[in-house]
Protein backbone atom coordinates (compact mmCIF):
# COMPACT_ATOMS: atom_id res chain seq x y z
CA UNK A 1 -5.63 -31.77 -6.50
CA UNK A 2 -5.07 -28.04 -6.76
CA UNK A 3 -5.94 -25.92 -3.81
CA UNK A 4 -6.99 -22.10 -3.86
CA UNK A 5 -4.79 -19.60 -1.83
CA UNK A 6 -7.06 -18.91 1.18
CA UNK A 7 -7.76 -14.74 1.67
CA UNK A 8 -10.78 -13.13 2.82
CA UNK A 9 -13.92 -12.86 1.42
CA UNK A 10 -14.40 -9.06 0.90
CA UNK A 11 -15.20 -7.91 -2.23
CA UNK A 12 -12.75 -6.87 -5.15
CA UNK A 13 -12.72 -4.29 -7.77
CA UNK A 14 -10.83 -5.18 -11.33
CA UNK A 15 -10.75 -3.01 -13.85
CA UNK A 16 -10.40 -4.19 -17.35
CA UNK A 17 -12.84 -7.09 -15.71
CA UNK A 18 -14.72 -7.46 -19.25
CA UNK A 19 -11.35 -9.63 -21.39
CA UNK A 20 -8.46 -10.82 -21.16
CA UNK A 21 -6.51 -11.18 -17.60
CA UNK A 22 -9.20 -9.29 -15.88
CA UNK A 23 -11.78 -11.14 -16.78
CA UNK A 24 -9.88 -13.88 -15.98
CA UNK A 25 -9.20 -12.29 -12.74
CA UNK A 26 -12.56 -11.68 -11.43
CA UNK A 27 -13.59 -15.54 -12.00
CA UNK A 28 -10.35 -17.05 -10.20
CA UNK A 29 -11.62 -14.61 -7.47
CA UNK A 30 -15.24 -15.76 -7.88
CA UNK A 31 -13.91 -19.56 -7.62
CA UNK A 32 -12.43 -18.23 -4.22
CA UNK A 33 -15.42 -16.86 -2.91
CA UNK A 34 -14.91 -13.34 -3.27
CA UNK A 35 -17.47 -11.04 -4.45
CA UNK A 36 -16.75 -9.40 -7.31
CA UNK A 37 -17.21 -6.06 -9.24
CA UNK A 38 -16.02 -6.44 -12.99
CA UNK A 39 -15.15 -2.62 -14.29
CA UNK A 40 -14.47 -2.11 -18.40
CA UNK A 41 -14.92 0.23 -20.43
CA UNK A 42 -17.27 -2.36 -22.49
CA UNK A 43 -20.17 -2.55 -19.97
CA UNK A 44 -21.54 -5.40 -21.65
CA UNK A 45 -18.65 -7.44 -21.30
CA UNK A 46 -18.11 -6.55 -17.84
CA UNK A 47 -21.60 -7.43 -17.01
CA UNK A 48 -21.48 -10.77 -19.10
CA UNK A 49 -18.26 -11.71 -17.11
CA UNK A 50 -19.93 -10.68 -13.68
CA UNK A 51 -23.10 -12.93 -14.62
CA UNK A 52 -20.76 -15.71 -15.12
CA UNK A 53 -18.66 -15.37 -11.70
CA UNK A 54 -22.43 -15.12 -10.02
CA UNK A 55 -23.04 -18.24 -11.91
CA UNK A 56 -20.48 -20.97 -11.79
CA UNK A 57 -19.17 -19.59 -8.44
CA UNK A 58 -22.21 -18.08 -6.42
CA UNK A 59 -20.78 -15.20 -5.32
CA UNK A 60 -22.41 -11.61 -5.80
CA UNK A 61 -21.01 -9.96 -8.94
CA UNK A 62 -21.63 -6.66 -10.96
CA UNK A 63 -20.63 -5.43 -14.28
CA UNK A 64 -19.70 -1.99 -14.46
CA UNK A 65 -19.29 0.17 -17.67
CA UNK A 66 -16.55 2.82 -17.19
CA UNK A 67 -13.98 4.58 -18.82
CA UNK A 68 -11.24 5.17 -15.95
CA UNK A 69 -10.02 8.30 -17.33
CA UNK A 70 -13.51 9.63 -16.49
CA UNK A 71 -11.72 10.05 -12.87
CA UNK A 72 -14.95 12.04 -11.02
CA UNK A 73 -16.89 8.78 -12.36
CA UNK A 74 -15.21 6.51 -9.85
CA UNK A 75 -17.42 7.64 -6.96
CA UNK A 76 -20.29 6.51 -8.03
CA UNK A 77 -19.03 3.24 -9.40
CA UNK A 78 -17.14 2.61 -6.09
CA UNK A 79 -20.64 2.92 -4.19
CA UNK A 80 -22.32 0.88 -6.59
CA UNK A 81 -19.51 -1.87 -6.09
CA UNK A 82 -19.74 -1.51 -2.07
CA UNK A 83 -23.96 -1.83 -2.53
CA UNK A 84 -23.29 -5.02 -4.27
CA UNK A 85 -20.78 -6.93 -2.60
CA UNK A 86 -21.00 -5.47 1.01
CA UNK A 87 -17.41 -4.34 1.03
CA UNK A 88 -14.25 -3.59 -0.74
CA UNK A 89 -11.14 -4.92 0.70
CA UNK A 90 -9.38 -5.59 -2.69
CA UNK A 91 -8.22 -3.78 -6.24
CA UNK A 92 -7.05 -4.97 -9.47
CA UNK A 93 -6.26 -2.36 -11.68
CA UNK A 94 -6.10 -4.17 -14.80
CA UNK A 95 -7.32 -1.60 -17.77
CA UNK A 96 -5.08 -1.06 -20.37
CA UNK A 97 -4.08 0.12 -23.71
CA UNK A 98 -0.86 -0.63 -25.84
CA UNK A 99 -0.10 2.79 -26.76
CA UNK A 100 1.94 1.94 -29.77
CA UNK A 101 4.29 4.36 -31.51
CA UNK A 102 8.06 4.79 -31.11
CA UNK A 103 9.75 7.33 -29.75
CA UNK A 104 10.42 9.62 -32.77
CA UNK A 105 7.05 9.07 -33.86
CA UNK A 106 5.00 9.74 -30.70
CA UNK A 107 1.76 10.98 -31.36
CA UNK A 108 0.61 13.40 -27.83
CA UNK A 109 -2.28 12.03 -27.38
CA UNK A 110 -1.63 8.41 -27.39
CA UNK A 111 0.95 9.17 -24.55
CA UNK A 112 -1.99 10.93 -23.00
CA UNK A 113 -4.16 8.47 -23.18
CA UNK A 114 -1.71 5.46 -22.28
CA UNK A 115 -0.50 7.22 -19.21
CA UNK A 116 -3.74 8.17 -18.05
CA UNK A 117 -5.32 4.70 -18.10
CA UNK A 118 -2.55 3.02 -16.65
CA UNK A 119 -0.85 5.04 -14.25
CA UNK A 120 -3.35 8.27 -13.29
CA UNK A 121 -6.46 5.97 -13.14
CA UNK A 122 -4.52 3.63 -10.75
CA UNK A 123 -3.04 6.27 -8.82
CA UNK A 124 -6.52 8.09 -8.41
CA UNK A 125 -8.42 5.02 -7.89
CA UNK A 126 -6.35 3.44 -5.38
CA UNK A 127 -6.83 7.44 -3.50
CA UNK A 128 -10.07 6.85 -3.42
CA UNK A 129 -10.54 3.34 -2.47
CA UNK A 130 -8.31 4.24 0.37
CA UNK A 131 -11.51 4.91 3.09
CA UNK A 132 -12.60 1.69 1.82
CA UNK A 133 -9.54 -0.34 2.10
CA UNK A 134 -8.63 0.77 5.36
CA UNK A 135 -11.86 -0.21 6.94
CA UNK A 136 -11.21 -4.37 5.74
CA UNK A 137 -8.74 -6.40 7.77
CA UNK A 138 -6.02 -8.33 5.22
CA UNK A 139 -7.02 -5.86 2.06
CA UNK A 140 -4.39 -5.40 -0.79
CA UNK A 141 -4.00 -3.59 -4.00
CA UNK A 142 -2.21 -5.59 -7.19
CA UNK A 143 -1.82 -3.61 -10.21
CA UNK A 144 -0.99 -5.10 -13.58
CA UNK A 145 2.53 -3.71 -14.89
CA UNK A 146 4.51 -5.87 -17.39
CA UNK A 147 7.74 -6.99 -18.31
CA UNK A 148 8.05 -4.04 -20.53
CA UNK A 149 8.09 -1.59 -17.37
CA UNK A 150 11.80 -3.71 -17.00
CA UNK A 151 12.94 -4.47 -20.40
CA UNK A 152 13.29 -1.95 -23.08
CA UNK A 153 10.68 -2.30 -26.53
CA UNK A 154 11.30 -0.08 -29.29
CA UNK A 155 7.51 0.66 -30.18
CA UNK A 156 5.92 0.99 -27.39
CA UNK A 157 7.74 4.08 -25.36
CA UNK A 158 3.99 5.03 -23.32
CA UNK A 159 3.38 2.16 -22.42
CA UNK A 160 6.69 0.88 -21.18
CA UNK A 161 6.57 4.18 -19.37
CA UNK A 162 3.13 3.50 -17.64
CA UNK A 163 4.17 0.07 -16.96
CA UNK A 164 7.03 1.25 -15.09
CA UNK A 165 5.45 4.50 -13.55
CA UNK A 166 3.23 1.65 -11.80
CA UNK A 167 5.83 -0.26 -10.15
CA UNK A 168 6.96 3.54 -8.76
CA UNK A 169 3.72 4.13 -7.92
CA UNK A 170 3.36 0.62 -5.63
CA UNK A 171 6.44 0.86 -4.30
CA UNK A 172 5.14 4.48 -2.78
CA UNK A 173 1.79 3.10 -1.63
CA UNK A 174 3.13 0.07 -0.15
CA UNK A 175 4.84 2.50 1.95
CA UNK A 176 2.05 4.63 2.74
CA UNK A 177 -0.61 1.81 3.56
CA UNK A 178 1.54 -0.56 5.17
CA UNK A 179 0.61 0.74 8.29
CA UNK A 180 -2.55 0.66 8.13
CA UNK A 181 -2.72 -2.69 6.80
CA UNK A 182 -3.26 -2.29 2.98
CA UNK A 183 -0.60 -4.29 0.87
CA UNK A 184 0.28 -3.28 -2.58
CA UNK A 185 1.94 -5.30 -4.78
CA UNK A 186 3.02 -5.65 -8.83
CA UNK A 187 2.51 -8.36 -11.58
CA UNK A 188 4.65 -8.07 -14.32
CA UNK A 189 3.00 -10.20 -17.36
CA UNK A 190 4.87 -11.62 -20.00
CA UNK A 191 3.31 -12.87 -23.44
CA UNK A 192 0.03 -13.35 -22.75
CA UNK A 193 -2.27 -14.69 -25.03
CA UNK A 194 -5.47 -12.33 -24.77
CA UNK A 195 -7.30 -9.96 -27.01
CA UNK A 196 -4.56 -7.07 -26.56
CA UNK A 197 -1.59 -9.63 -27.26
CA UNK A 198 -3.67 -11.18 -30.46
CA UNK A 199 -2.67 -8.49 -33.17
CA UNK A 200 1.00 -9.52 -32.34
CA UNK A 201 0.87 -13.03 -32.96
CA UNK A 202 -1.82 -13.24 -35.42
CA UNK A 203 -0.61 -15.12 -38.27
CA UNK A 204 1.07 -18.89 -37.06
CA UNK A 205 4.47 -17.79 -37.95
CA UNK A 206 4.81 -14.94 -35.60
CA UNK A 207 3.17 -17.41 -32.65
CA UNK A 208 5.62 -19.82 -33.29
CA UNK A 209 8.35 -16.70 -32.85
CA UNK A 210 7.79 -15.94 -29.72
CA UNK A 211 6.52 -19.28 -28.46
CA UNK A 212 10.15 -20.26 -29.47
CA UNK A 213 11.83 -17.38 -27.16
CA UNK A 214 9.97 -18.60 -23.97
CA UNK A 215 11.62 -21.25 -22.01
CA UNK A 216 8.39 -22.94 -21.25
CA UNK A 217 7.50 -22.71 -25.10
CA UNK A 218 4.23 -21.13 -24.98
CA UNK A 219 2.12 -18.05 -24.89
CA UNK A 220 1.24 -17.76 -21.16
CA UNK A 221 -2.46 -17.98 -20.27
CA UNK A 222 -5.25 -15.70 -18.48
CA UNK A 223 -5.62 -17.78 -16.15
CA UNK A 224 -1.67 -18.36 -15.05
CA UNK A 225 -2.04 -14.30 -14.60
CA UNK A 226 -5.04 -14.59 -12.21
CA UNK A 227 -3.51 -17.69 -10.13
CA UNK A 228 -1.01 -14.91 -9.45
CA UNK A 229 -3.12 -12.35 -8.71
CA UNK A 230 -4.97 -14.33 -6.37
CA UNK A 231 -2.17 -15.32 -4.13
CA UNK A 232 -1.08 -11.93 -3.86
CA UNK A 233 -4.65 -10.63 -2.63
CA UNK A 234 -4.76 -13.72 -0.12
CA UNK A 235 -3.95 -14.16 3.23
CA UNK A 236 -1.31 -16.51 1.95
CA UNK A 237 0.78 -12.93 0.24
CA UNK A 238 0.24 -11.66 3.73
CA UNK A 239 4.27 -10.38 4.30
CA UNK A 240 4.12 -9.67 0.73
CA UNK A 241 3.99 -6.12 -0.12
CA UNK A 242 5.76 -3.01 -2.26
CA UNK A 243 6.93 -6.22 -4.29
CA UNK A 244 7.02 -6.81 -8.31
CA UNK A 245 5.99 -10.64 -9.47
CA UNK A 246 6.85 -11.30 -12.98
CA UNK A 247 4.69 -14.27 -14.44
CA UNK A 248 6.64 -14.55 -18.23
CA UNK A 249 7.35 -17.96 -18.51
CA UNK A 250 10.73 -16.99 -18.14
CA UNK A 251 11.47 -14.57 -20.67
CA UNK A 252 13.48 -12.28 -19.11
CA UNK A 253 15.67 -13.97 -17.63
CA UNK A 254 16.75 -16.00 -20.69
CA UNK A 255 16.26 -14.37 -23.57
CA UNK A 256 16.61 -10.56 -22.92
């Protein structure tokens, strides 16, 4: 019988709540209890994935629609998350973008936009969640990097450089915070099988590719990112901070 890392019972903020690993994020929360506040820039999805954490797990959930690089738009969206679930005592900054185009091709804007997403939204979001944090015994901020902010890939220079801006940027705040008891801490995905990854691996052939370069022989799942995520937030992580965790399956250390 599994058991769920035990943590508090404050409420948590994940962005990119509406798909992929942070929707799959906000319901491993749920299933722990936590109150949740889903943020994507689809508000329909983040509200459908809210209505299902109230659902199946009981707890108080709310979809948000928001683009995070509307920055003066988090205010508002913080104080409708604190309305809801009482409290914030936890992050996941989880929106994304793949920001594809190699180096000699970059176009300006998609290194705008990749960067500002990632690594400004997080940065300026974790700012302002600061009064909030700080106020909630055992909080902690996770963001999602990826192994690409630690191995090299050819097409996707913005990204790889947001990935590993973030992994600066919790390194910094887990210095910051630490003494005032916020934790910050990095997940590094590998291949993960969600709407972002599907493009990649859409015909059976290129599945079979990269299924073949993971030791454990298969795409990782949402829900293996979430489990992660989780511990990290709970009171179980509770020494754990400024640190990266990379969840691949065991990519990188194999076939890199």
């Amino acid at each position: 019988m599994s058991t769920i890392a035990a943590g508090p019972t404050t409420g948590a903020v994940v962005t990119g709540g509406g798909s992929g690993i942070g929707r799959g994020t906000v319901l491993a929360l749920a299933e722990a209890g936590r109150p949740v506040a889903a943020w994507d820039l689809n508000g329909e999805s983040a509200e459908a994935t809210a209505a299902e954490a109230a659902e199946r797990f009981g707890v108080k959930a709310i979809g948000i629609g928001i683009d995070v690089r509307d920055t003066p738009a988090f205010g508002d969206a913080i104080a409708r998350s604190r309305k809801e679930m009482g409290s914030i005592g936890a992050l996941v900054h989880g929106a994304g973008v793949t920001g594809v185009g190699p180096i000699d091709q970059l176009d300006e804007a998609v290194w705008d936009a990749t960067l500002a997403i990632h690594l400004k939204a997080a940065a300026l979001l974790i700012r302002d969640l600061v009064p909030e944090l700080e106020a909630v015994p055992g909080s902690a901020i996770v963001v999602i990097a990826s192994i690409e902010a630690i191995v090299g890939h050819e097409a996707i220079p913005s990204y790889c450089a947001a990935k590993a801006g973030l992994l600066g940027l919790v390194h910094s705040t887990a210095a910051r915070l630490g003494a005032r008891g916020i934790r910050a801490n990095a997940v590094c995905p590998g291949f993960i099988d969600t709407p972002m990854f599907a493009p990649v691996v859409s015909s059976a052939e290129a599945r079979q590719q990269y299924e073949d370069r993971i030791p454990l022989h298969r795409l990782g799942r949402p829900e293996d990112i979430a489990r992660a995520i989780r511990f990290l937030l709970s009171d179980d992580a509770a020494y754990i901070t400024g640190h990266e965790l990379v969840v691949d399956g065991g990519v990188t250390k194999t076939t890199f």
